[in-house]
Each structure stands twice: as C-alpha cells, then as structure tokens.
C-alpha atoms as a PDB file:
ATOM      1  CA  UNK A   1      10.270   2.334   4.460  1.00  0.00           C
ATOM      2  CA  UNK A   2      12.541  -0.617   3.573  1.00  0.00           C
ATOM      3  CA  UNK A   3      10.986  -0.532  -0.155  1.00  0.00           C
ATOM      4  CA  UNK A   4      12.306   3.049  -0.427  1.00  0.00           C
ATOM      5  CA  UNK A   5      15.585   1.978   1.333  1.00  0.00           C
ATOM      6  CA  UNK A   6      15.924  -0.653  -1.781  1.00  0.00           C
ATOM      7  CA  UNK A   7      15.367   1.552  -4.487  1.00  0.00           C
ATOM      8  CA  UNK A   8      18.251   4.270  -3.618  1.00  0.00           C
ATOM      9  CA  UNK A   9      20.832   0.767  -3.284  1.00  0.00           C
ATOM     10  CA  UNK A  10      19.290  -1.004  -6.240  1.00  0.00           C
ATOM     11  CA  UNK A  11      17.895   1.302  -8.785  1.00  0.00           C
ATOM     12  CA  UNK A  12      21.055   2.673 -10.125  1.00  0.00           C
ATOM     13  CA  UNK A  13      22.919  -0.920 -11.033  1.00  0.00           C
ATOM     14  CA  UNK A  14      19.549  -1.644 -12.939  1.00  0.00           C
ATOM     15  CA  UNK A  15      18.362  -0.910 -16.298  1.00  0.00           C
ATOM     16  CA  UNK A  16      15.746   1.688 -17.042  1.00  0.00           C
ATOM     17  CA  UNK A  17      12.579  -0.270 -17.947  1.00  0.00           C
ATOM     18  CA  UNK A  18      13.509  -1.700 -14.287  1.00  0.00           C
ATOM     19  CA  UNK A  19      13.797   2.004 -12.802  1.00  0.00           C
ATOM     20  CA  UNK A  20      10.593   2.746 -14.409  1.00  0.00           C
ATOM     21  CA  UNK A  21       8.449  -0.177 -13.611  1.00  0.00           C
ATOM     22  CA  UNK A  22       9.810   0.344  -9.900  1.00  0.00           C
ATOM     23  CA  UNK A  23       8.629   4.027 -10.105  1.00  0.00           C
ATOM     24  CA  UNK A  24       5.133   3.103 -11.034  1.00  0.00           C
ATOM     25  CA  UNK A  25       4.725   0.077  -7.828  1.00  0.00           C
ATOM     26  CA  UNK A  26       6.054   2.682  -5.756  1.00  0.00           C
ATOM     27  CA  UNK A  27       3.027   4.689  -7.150  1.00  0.00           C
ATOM     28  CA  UNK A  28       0.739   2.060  -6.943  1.00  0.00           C
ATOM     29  CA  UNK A  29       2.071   1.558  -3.098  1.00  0.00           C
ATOM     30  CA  UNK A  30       0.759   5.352  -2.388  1.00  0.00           C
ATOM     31  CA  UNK A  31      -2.445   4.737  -3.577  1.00  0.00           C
ATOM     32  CA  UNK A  32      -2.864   1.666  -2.105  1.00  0.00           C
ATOM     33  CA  UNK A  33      -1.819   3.379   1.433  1.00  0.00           C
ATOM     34  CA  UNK A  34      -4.094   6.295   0.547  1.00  0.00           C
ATOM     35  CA  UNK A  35      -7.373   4.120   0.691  1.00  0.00           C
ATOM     36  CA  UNK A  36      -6.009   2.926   3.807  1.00  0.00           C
ATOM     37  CA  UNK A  37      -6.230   6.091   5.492  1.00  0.00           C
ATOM     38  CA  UNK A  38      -9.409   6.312   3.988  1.00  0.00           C
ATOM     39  CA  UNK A  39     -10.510   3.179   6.177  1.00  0.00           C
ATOM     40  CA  UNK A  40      -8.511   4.557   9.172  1.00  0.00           C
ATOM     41  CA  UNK A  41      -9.883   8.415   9.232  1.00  0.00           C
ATOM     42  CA  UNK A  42     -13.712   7.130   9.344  1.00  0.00           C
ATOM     43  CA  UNK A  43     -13.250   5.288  12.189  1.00  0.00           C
ATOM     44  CA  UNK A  44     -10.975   7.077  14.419  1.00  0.00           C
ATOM     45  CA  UNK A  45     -12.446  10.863  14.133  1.00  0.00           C
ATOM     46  CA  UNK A  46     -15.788  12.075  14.887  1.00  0.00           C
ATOM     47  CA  UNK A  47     -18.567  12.775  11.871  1.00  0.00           C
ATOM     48  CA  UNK A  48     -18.337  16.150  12.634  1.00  0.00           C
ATOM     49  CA  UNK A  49     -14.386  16.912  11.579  1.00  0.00           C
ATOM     50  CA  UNK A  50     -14.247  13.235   9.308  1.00  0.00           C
ATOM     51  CA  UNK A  51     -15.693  15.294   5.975  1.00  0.00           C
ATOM     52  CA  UNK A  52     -12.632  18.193   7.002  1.00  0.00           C
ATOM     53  CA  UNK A  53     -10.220  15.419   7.461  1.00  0.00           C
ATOM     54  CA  UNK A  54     -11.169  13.428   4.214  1.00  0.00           C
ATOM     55  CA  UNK A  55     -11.204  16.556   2.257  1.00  0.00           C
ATOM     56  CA  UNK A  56      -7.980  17.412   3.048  1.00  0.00           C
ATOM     57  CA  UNK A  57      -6.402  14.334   2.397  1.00  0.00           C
ATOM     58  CA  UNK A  58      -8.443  14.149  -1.079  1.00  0.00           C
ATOM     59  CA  UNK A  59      -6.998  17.418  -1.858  1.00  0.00           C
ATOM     60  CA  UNK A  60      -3.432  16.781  -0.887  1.00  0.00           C
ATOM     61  CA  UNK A  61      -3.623  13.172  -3.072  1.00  0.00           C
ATOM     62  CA  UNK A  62      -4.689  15.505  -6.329  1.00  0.00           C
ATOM     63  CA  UNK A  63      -1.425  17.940  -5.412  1.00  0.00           C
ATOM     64  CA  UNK A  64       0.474  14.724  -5.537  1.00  0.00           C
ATOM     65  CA  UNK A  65      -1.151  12.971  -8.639  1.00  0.00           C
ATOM     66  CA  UNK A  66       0.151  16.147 -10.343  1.00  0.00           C
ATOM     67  CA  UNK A  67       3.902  16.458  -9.250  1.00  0.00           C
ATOM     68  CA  UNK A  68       3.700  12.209  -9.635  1.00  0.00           C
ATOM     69  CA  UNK A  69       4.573  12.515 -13.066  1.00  0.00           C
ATOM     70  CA  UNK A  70       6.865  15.285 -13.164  1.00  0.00           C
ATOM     71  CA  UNK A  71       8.795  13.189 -10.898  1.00  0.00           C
ATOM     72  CA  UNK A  72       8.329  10.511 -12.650  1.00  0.00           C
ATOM     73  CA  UNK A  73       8.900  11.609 -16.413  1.00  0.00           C
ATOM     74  CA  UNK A  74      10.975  15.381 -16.066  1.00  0.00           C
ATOM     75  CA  UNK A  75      13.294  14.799 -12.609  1.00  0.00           C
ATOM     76  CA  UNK A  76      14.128  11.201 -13.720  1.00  0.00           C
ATOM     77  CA  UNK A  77      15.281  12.766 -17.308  1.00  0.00           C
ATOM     78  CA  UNK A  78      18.183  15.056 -14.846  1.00  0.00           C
ATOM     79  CA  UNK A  79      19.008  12.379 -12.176  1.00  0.00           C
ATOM     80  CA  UNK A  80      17.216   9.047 -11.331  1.00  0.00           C
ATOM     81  CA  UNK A  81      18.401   9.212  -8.109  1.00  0.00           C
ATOM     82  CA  UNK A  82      16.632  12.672  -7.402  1.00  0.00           C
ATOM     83  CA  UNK A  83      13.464  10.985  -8.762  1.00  0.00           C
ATOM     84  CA  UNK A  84      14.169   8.127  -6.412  1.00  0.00           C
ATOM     85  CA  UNK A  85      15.025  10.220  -3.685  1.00  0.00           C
ATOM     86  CA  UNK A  86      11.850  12.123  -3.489  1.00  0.00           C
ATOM     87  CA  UNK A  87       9.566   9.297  -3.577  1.00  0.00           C
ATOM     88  CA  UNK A  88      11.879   7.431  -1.131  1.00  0.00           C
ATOM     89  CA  UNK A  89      12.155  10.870   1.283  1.00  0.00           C
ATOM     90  CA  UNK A  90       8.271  10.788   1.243  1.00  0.00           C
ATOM     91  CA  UNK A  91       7.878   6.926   2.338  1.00  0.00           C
ATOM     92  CA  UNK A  92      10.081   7.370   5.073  1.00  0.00           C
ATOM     93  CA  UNK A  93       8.360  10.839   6.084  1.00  0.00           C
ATOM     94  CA  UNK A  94       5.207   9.112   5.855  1.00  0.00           C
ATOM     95  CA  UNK A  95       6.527   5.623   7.446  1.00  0.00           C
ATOM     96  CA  UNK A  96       7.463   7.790  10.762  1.00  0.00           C
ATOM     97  CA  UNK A  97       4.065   9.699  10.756  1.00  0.00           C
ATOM     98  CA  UNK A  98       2.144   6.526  10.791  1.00  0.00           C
ATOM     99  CA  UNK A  99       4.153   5.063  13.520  1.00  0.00           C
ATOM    100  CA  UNK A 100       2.661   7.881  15.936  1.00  0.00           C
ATOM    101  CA  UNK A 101      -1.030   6.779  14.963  1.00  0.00           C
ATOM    102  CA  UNK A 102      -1.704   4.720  18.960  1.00  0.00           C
ATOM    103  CA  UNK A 103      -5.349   4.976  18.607  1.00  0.00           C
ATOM    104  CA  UNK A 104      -6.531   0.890  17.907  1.00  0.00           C
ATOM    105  CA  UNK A 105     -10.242   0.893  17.075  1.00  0.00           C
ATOM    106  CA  UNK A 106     -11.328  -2.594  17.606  1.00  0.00           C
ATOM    107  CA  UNK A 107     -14.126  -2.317  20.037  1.00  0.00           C
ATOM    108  CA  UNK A 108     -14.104   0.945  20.659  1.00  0.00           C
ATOM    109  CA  UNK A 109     -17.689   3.605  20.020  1.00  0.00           C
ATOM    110  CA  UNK A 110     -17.928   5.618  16.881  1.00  0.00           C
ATOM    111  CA  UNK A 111     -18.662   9.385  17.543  1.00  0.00           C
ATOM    112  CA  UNK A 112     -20.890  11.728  15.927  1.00  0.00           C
ATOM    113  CA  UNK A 113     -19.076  15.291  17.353  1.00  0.00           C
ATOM    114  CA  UNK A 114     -15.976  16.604  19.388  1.00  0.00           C
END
C-alpha cells in the first residue's frame, strides 16, 4: 500500500526508464504476493475446496499476466499516471482484503473436508 502511495507522488517528476523499471518491481511485487497466497490457501482451507480455491486464483493470475502488459506498454503510451493508477488502485484493493484474513495457523490441525 505505501509502495503504490509512492509511485502516484514520485513517478511523474521522474524520467521514464525510472517509470518503467518501477512498473516492472511493482510486477515482480504481485508475483511475489501471489506465491504467498499460495502458502496461505493450503493451510487455512480444507483439501476438499483447496484445489477450487487454488484454481481460481491460478486462473485470475493468467487474466492479470495478460492485461499486465497492456498496462504496462499501451495505457502508459496515453497517461502514466492511468498506468500507475491501476496498479496502485489494485495494491490498495488488495492491501485492505488481506487485512481481513484473522485466521493465524501456527498450531492449529489441517483438514481434509468442510
């Protein structure tokens, strides 16, 4: 959240090999929080709903690997700051849906069904 905070203030005073290597760690941040929830998912749902859960969120990465560069490449051509805005909307979307994950699974059974 405070990464996509920075790029709206910073990214337009910058030059564009700046913009565009901040694009692509703001990528690699995604992905990296992706295989996260990869971790998180198998250990917090039951065996019966994880392979629903995981394909869904596989699915829903491969929609996003595809607008990525569109983003990326076409939007940033009109407006950085539309480029910027969407992946910086997203973070903080996704920065205030992980806040409501309570569940802590340290010591706690795994489950094989509902």
């Amino acid at each position: 959240m405070v990464m996509a905070v920075a790029m709206l203030l910073v990214i337009p005073c910058v030059s564009d090999s700046f913009q565009t290597t901040m694009l692509f760690v703001m990528r690699g941040a995604a992905d990296g929080l992706f295989q996260a929830a990869y971790v998180y998912t198998s250990e917090v749902y039951p065996s019966s709903i994880r392979g629903l859960g995981l394909g869904w969120c596989a699915s829903l990465s491969r929609l996003g690997g595809m607008i990525t560069p569109f983003v990326a490449q076409v939007l940033s051509q009109v407006s950085v700051l539309a480029a910027l805005a969407v992946y910086a909307l997203a973070a903080v979307a996704l920065a205030a849906i992980a806040f409501t994950l309570e569940i802590e699974t340290a010591g706690r059974p795994m489950f094989a069904d509902v």
